[in-house]
C-alpha atoms as a PDB file:
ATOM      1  CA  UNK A   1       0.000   0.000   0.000  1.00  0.00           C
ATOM      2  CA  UNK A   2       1.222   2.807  -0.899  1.00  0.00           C
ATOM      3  CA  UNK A   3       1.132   6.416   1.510  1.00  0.00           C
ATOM      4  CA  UNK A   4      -0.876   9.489  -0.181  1.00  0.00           C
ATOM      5  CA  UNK A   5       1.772  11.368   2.162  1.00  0.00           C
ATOM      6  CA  UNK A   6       5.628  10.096   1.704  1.00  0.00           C
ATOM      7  CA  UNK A   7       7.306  11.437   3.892  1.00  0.00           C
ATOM      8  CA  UNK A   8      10.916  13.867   2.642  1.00  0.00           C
ATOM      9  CA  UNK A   9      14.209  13.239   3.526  1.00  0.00           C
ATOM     10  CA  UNK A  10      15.810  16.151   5.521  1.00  0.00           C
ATOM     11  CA  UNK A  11      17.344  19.061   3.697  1.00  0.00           C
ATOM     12  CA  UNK A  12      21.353  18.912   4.054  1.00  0.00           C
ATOM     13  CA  UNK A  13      21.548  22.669   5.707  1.00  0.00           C
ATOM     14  CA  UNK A  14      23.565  25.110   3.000  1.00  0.00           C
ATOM     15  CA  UNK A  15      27.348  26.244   4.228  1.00  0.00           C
ATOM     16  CA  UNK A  16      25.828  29.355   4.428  1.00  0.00           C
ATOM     17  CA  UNK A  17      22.746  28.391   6.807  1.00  0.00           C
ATOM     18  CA  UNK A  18      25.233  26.584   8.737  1.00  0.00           C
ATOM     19  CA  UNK A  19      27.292  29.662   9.764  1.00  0.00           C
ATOM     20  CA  UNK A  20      24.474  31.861  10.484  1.00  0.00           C
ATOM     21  CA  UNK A  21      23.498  28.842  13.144  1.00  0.00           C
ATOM     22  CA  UNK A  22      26.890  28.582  14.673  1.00  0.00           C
ATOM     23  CA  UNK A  23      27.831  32.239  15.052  1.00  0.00           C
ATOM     24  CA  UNK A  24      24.495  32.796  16.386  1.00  0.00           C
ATOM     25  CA  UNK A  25      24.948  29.514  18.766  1.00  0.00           C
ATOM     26  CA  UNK A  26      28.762  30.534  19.660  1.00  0.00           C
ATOM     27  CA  UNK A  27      28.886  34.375  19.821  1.00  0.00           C
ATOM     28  CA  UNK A  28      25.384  35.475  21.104  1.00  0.00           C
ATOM     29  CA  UNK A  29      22.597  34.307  23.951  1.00  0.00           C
ATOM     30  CA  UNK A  30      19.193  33.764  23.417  1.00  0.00           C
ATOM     31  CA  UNK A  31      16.958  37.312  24.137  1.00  0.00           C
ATOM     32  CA  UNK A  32      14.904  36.145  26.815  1.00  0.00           C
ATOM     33  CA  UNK A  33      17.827  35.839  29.146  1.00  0.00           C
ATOM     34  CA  UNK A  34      18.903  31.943  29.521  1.00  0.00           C
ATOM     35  CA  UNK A  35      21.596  30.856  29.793  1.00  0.00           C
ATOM     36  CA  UNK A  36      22.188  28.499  26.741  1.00  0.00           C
ATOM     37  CA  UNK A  37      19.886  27.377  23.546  1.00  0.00           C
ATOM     38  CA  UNK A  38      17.539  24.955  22.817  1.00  0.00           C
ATOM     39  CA  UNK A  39      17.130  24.096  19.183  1.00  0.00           C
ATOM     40  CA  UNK A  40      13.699  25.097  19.356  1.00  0.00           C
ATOM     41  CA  UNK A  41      14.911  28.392  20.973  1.00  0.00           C
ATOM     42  CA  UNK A  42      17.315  29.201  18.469  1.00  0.00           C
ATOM     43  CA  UNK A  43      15.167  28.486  15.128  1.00  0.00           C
ATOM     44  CA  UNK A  44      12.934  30.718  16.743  1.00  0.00           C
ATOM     45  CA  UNK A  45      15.141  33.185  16.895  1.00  0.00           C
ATOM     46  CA  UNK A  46      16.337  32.673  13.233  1.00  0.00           C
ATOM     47  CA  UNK A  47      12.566  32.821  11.950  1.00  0.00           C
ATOM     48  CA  UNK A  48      13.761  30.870   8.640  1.00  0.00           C
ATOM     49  CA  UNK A  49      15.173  27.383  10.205  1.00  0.00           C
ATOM     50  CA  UNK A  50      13.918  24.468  11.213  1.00  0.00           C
ATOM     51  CA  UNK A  51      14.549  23.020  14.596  1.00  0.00           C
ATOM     52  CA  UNK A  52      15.542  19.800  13.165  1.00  0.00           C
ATOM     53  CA  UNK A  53      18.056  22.009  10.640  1.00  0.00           C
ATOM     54  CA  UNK A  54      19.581  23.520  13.927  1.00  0.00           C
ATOM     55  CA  UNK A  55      19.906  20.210  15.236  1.00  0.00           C
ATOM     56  CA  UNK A  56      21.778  18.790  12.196  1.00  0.00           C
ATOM     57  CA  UNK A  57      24.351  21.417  11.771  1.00  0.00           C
ATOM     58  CA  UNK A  58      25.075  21.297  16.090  1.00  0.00           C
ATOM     59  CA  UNK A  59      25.838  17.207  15.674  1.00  0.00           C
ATOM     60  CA  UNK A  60      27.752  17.881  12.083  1.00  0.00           C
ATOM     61  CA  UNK A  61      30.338  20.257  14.415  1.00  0.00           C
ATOM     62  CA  UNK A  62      30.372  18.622  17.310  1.00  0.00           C
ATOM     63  CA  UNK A  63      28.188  21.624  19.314  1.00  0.00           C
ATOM     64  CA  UNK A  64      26.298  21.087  22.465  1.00  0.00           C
ATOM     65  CA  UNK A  65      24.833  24.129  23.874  1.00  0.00           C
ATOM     66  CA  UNK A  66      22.862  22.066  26.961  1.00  0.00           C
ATOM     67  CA  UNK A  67      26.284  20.203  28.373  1.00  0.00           C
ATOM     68  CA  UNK A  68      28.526  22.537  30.588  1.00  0.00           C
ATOM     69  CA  UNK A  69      31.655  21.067  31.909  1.00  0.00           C
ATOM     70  CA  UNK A  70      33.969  22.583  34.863  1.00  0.00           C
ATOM     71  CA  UNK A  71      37.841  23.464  34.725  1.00  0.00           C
ATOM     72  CA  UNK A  72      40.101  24.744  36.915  1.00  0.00           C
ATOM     73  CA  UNK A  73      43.239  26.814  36.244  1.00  0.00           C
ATOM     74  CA  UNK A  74      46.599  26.092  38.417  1.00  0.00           C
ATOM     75  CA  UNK A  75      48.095  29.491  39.080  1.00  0.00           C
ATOM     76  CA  UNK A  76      51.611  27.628  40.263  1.00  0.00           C
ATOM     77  CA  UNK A  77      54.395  29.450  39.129  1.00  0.00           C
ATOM     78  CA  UNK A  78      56.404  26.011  38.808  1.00  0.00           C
ATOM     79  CA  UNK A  79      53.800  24.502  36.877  1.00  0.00           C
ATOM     80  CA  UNK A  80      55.631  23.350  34.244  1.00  0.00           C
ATOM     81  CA  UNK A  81      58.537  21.826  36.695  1.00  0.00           C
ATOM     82  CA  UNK A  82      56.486  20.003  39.079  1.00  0.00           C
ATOM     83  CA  UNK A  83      53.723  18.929  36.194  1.00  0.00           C
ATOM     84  CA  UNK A  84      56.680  17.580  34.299  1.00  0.00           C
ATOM     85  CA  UNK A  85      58.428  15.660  36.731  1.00  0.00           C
ATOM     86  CA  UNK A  86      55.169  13.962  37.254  1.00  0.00           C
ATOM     87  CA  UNK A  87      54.066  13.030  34.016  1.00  0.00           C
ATOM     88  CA  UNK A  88      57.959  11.259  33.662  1.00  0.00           C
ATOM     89  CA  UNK A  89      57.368   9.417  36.688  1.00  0.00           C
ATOM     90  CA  UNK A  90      54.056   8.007  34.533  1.00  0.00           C
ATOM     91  CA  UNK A  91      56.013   7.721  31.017  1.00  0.00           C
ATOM     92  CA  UNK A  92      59.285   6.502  32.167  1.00  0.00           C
ATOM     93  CA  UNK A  93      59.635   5.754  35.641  1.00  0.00           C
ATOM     94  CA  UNK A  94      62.862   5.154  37.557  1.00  0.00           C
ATOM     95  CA  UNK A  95      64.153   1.247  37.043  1.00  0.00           C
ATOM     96  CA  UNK A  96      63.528  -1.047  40.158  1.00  0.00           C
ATOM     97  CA  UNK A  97      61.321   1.766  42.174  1.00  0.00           C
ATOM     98  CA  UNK A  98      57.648   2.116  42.615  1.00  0.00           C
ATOM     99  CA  UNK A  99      55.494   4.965  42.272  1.00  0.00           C
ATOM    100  CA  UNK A 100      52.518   5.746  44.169  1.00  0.00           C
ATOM    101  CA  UNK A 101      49.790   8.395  43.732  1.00  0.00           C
ATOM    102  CA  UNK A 102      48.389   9.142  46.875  1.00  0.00           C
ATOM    103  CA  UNK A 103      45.510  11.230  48.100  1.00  0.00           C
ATOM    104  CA  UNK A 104      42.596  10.943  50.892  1.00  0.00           C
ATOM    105  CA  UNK A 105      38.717  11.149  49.885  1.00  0.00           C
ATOM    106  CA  UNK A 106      37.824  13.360  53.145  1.00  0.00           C
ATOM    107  CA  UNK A 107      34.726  13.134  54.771  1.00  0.00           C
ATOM    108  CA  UNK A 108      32.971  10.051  53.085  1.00  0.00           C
ATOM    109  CA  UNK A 109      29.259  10.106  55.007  1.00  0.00           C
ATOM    110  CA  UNK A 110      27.685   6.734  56.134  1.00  0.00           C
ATOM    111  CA  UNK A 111      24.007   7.353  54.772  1.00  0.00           C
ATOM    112  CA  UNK A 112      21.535   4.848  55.601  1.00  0.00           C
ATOM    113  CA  UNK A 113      17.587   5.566  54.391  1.00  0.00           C
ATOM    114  CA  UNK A 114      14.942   5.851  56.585  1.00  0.00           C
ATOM    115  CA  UNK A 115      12.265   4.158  53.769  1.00  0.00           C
ATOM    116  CA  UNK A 116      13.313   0.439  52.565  1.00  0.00           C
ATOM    117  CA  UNK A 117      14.498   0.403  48.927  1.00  0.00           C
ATOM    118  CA  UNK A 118      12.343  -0.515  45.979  1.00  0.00           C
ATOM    119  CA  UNK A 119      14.406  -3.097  43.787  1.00  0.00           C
ATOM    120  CA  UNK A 120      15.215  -2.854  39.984  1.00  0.00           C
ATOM    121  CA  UNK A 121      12.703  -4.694  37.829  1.00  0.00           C
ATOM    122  CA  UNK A 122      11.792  -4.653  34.292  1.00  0.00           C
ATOM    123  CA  UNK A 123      10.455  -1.124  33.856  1.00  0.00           C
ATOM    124  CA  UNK A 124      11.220   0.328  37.267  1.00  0.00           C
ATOM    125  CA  UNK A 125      14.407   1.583  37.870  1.00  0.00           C
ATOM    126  CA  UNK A 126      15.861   0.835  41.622  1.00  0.00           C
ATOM    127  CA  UNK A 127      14.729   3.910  44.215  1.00  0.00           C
ATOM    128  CA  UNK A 128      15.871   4.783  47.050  1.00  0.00           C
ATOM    129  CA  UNK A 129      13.851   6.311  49.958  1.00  0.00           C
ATOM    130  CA  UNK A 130      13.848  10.594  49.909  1.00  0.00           C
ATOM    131  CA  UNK A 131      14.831  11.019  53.616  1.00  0.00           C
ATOM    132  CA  UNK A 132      18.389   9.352  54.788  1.00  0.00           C
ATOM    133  CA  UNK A 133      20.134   9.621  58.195  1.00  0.00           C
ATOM    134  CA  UNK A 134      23.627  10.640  58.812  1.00  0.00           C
ATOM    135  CA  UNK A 135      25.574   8.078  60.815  1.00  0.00           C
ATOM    136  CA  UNK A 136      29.077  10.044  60.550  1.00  0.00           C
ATOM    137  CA  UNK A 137      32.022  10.519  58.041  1.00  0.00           C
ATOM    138  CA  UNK A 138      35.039   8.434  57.017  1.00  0.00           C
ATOM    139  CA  UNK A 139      38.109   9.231  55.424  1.00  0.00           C
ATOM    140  CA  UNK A 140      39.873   7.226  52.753  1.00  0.00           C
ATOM    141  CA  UNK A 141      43.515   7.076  52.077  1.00  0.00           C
ATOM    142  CA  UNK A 142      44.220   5.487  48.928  1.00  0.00           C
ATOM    143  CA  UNK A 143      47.868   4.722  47.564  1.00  0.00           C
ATOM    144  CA  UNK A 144      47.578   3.389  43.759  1.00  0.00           C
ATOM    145  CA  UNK A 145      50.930   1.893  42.381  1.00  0.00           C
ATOM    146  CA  UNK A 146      51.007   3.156  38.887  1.00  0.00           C
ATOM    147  CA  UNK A 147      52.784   0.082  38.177  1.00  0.00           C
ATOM    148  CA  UNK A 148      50.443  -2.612  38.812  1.00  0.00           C
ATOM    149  CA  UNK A 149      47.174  -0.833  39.326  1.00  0.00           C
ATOM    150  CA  UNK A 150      47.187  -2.191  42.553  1.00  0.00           C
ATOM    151  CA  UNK A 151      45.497  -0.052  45.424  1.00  0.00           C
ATOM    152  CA  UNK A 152      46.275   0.505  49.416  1.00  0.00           C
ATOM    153  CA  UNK A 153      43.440   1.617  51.353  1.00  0.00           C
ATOM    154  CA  UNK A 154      43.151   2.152  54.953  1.00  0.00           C
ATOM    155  CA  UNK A 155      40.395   4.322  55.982  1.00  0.00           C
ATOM    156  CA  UNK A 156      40.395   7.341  59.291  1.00  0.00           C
ATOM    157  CA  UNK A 157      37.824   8.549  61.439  1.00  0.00           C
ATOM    158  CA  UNK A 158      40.087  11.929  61.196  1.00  0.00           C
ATOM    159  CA  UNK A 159      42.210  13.714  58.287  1.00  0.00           C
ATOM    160  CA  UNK A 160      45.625  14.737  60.071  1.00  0.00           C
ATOM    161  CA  UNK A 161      49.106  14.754  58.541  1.00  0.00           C
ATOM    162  CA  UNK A 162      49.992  11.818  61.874  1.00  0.00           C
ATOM    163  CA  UNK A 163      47.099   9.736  60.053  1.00  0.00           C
ATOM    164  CA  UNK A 164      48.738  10.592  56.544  1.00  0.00           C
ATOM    165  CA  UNK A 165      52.463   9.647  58.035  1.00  0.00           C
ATOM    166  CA  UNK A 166      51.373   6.201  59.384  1.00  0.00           C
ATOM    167  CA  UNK A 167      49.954   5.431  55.877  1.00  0.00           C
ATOM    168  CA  UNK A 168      53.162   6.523  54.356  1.00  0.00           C
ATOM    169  CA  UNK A 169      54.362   3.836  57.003  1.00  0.00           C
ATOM    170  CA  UNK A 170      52.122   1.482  55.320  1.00  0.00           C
ATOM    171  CA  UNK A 171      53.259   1.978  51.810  1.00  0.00           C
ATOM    172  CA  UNK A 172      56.980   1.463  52.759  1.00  0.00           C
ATOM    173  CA  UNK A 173      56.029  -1.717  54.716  1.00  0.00           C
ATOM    174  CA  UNK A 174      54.489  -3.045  51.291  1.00  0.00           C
ATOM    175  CA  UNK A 175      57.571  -2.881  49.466  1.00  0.00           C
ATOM    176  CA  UNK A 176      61.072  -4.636  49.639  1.00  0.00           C
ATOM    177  CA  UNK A 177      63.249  -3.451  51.955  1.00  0.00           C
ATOM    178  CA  UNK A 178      65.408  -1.566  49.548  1.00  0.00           C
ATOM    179  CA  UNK A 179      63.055  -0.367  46.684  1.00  0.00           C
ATOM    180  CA  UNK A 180      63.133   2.954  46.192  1.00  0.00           C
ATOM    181  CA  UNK A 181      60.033   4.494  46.525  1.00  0.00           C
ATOM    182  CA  UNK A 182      58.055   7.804  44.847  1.00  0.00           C
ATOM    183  CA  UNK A 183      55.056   9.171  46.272  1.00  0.00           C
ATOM    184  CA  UNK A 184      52.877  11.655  44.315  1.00  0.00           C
ATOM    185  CA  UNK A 185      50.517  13.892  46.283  1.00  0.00           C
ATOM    186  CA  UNK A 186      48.863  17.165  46.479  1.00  0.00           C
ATOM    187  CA  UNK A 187      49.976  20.396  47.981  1.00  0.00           C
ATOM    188  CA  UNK A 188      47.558  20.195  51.013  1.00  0.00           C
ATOM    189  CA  UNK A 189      48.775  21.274  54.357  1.00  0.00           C
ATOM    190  CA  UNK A 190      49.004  17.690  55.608  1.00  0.00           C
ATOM    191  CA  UNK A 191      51.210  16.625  53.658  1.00  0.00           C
ATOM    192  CA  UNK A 192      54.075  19.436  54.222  1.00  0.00           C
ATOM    193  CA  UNK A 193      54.356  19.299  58.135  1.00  0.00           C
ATOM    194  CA  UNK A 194      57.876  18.402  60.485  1.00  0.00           C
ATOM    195  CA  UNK A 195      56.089  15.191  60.861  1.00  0.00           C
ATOM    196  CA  UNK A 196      55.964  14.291  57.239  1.00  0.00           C
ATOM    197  CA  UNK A 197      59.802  15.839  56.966  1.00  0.00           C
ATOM    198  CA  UNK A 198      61.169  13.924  60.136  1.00  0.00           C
ATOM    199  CA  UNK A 199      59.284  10.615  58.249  1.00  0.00           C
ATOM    200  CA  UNK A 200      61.155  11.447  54.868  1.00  0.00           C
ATOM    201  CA  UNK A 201      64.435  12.224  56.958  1.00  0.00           C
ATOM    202  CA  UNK A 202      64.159   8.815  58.622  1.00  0.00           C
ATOM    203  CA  UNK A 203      63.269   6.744  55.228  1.00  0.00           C
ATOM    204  CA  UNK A 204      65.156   7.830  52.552  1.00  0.00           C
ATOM    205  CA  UNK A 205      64.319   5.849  49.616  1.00  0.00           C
ATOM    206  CA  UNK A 206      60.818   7.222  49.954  1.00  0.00           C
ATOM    207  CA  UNK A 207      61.101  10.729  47.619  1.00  0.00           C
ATOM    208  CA  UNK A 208      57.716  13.147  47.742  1.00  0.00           C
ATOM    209  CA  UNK A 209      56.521  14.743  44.361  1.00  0.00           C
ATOM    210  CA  UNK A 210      53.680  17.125  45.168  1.00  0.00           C
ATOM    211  CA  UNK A 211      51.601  18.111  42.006  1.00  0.00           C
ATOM    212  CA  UNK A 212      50.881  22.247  40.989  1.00  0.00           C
ATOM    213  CA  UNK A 213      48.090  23.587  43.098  1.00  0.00           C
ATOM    214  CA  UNK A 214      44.280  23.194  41.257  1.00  0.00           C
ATOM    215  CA  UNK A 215      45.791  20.311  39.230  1.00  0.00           C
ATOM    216  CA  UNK A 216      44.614  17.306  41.068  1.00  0.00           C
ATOM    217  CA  UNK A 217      43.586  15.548  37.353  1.00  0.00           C
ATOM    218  CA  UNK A 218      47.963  15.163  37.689  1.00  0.00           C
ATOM    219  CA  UNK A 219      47.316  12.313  40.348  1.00  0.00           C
ATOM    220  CA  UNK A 220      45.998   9.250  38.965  1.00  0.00           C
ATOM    221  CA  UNK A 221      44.312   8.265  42.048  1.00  0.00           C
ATOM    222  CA  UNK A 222      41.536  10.694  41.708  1.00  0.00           C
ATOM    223  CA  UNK A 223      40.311   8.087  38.469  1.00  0.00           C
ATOM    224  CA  UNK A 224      40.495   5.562  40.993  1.00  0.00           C
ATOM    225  CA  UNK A 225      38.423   7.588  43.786  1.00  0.00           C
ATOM    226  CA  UNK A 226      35.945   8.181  40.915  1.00  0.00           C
ATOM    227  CA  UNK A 227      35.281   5.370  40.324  1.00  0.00           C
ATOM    228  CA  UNK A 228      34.733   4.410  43.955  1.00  0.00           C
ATOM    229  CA  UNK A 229      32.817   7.435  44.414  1.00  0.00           C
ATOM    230  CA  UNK A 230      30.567   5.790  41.471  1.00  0.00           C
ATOM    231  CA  UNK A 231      30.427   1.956  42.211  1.00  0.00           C
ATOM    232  CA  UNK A 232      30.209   2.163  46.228  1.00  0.00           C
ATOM    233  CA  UNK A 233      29.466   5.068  47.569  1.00  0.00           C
ATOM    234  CA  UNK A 234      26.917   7.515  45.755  1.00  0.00           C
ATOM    235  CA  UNK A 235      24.251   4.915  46.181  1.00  0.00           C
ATOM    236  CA  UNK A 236      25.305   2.719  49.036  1.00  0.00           C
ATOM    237  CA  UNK A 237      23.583   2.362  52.012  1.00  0.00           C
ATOM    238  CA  UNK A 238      25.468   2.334  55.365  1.00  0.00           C
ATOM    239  CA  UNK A 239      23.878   1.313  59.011  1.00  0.00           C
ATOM    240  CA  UNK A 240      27.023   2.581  60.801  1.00  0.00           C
ATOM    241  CA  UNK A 241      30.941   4.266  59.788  1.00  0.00           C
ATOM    242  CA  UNK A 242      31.793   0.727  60.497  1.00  0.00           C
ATOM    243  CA  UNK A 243      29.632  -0.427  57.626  1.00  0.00           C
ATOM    244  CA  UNK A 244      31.329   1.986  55.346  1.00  0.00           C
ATOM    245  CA  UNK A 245      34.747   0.737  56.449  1.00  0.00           C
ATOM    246  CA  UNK A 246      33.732  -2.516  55.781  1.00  0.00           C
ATOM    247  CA  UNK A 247      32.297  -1.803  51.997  1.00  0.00           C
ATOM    248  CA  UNK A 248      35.058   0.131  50.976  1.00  0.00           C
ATOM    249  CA  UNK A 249      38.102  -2.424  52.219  1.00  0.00           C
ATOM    250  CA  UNK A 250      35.775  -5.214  50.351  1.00  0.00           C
ATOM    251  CA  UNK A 251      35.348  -3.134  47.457  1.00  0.00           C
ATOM    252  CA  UNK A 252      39.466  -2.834  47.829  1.00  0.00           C
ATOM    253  CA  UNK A 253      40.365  -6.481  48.373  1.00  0.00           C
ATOM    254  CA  UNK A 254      37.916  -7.090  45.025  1.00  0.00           C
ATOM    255  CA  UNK A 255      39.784  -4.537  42.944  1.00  0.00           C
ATOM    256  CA  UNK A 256      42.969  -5.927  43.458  1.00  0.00           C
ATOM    257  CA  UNK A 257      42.026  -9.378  42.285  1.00  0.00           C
ATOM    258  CA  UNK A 258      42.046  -7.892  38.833  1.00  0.00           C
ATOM    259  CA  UNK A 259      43.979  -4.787  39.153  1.00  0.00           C
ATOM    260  CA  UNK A 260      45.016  -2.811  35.558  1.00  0.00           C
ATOM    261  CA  UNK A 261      47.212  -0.119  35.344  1.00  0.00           C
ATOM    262  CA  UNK A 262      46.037   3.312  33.640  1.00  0.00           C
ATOM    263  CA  UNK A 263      47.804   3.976  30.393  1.00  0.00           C
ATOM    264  CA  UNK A 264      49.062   7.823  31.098  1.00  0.00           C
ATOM    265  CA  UNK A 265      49.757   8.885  27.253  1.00  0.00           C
ATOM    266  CA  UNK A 266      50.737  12.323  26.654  1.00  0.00           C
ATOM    267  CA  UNK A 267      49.972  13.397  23.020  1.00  0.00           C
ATOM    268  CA  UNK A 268      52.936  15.234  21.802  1.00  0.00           C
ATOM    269  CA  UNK A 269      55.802  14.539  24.479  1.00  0.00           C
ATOM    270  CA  UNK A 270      58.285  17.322  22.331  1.00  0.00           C
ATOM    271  CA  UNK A 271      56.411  19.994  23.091  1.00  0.00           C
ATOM    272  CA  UNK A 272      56.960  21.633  26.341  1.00  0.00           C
ATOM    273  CA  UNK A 273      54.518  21.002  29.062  1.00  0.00           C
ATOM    274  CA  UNK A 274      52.153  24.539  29.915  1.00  0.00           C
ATOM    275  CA  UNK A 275      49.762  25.338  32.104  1.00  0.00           C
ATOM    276  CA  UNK A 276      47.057  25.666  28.951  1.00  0.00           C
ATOM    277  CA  UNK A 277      47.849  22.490  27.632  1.00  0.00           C
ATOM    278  CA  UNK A 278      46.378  19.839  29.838  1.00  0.00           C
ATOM    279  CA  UNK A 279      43.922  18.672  27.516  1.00  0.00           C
ATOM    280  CA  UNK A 280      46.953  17.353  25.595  1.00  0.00           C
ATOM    281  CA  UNK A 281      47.173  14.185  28.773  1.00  0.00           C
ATOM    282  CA  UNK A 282      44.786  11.448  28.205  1.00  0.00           C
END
């Protein structure tokens, strides 16, 4: 049978029709004071294009007015230095050592629901209950050997450079005796105090690389703590701190059944590293 109405296939929008969308999309806002387009919106605002025209030329260029992403600019005058020496500890590190990035997720809350959960089924996606109860915070220090994708955890009812020295204490007691041993961490207080220099004073072989300030996408634990953040603890449900402690070592112990490394590539390594060119770091 054959349709009284076939139906047309799309116009391919003109070079010209294109530009007029993508200056207006790129260089202006919409009149009516929001903050970003709609398709809709901005065919409006043309008068002589379709919606569906607007949406064309946005996927043909790779433009997406409704997505908004966050940055942050490191205003270390060393940048280059310290970001440098951190990258070659990824791309060639020292024979016989290990490296370790190391950071703590601060203030981790055991949530438990008040309402009982509704399960996933077909058609239903799992739900938790609205109101939740705070049963206290956690801590997580995490030490991920670049080498082996292997992670140390050992969680902290408090954040204190003595908590972050005993771990430090933990990561040397891992390794061999005589391995040499480089740390990567963040500027924070904690990690710069007597107690931390007495520690490195005492051991040696253990050598501190602290990454620029506002650059914490440098330390390759913070993937890890993502995706911990994302498997464990955004929708977990914990009775008590201890029940947090407990989920997040098991979640540990699991990962490091099947640990993989994270392949650090750097996409032109003769250029000199800036501090406008991290999107050049995979």
């Amino acid at each position: 049978m054959v349709s009284l109405h076939p139906g047309r296939t799309p116009k391919t929008p003109t070079a010209k029709l294109e530009a007029r969308v993508l200056n207006r999309t790129l260089k202006h806002l919409p009149k009516d004071g929001s903050t970003h387009w709609s398709s809709r919106k901005l065919a409006a605002e043309l008068g002589d294009v379709s919606f569906s025209a607007v949406q064309r030329t946005w996927r043909k260029h790779g433009v997406q007015p409704h997505r908004l992403d966050t940055h942050m600019v490191s205003n270390d005058p060393d940048f280059e230095t310290k970001a440098a020496d951190v990258i070659g500890l990824y791309l060639q590190p020292p024979a016989h050592a290990a490296v370790f990035c190391v950071d703590e997720k601060m203030a981790i809350q055991a949530l438990d629901r008040k309402d009982r959960m509704l399960p996933l089924s077909p058609g239903r996606a799992q739900s938790h209950g609205f109101e939740y109860k705070r049963n206290g915070t956690l801590s997580l220090f995490a030490a991920l050997n670049t080498g082996t994708g292997e992670v140390l955890g050992k969680s902290a009812t408090r954040h204190t450079s003595e908590q972050f020295v005993t771990f430090l204490e933990d990561i040397l007691a891992s390794q061999p005796r005589r391995r040499e041993i480089h740390v990567i961490c963040d500027n924070v207080s904690s990690h710069k105090t007597p107690l931390v220099q007495v520690f490195l004073a005492k051991h040696q072989r253990v050598h501190m690389h602290y990454t620029p300030t506002y650059s914490s996408w440098l330390n390759q634990v913070e993937n890890w703590f993502a995706r911990i953040q994302r498997d464990v603890i955004s929708r977990g449900v914990f009775t008590s701190v201890k029940d947090l402690d407990k989920k997040l070592m098991r979640y540990i112990r699991q990962y490091n059944k099947d640990p993989k490394p994270l392949k650090w590539a750097y996409a032109d390594p003769t250029q000199r590293i800036t501090s406008d060119s991290s999107d050049s770091v995979d």
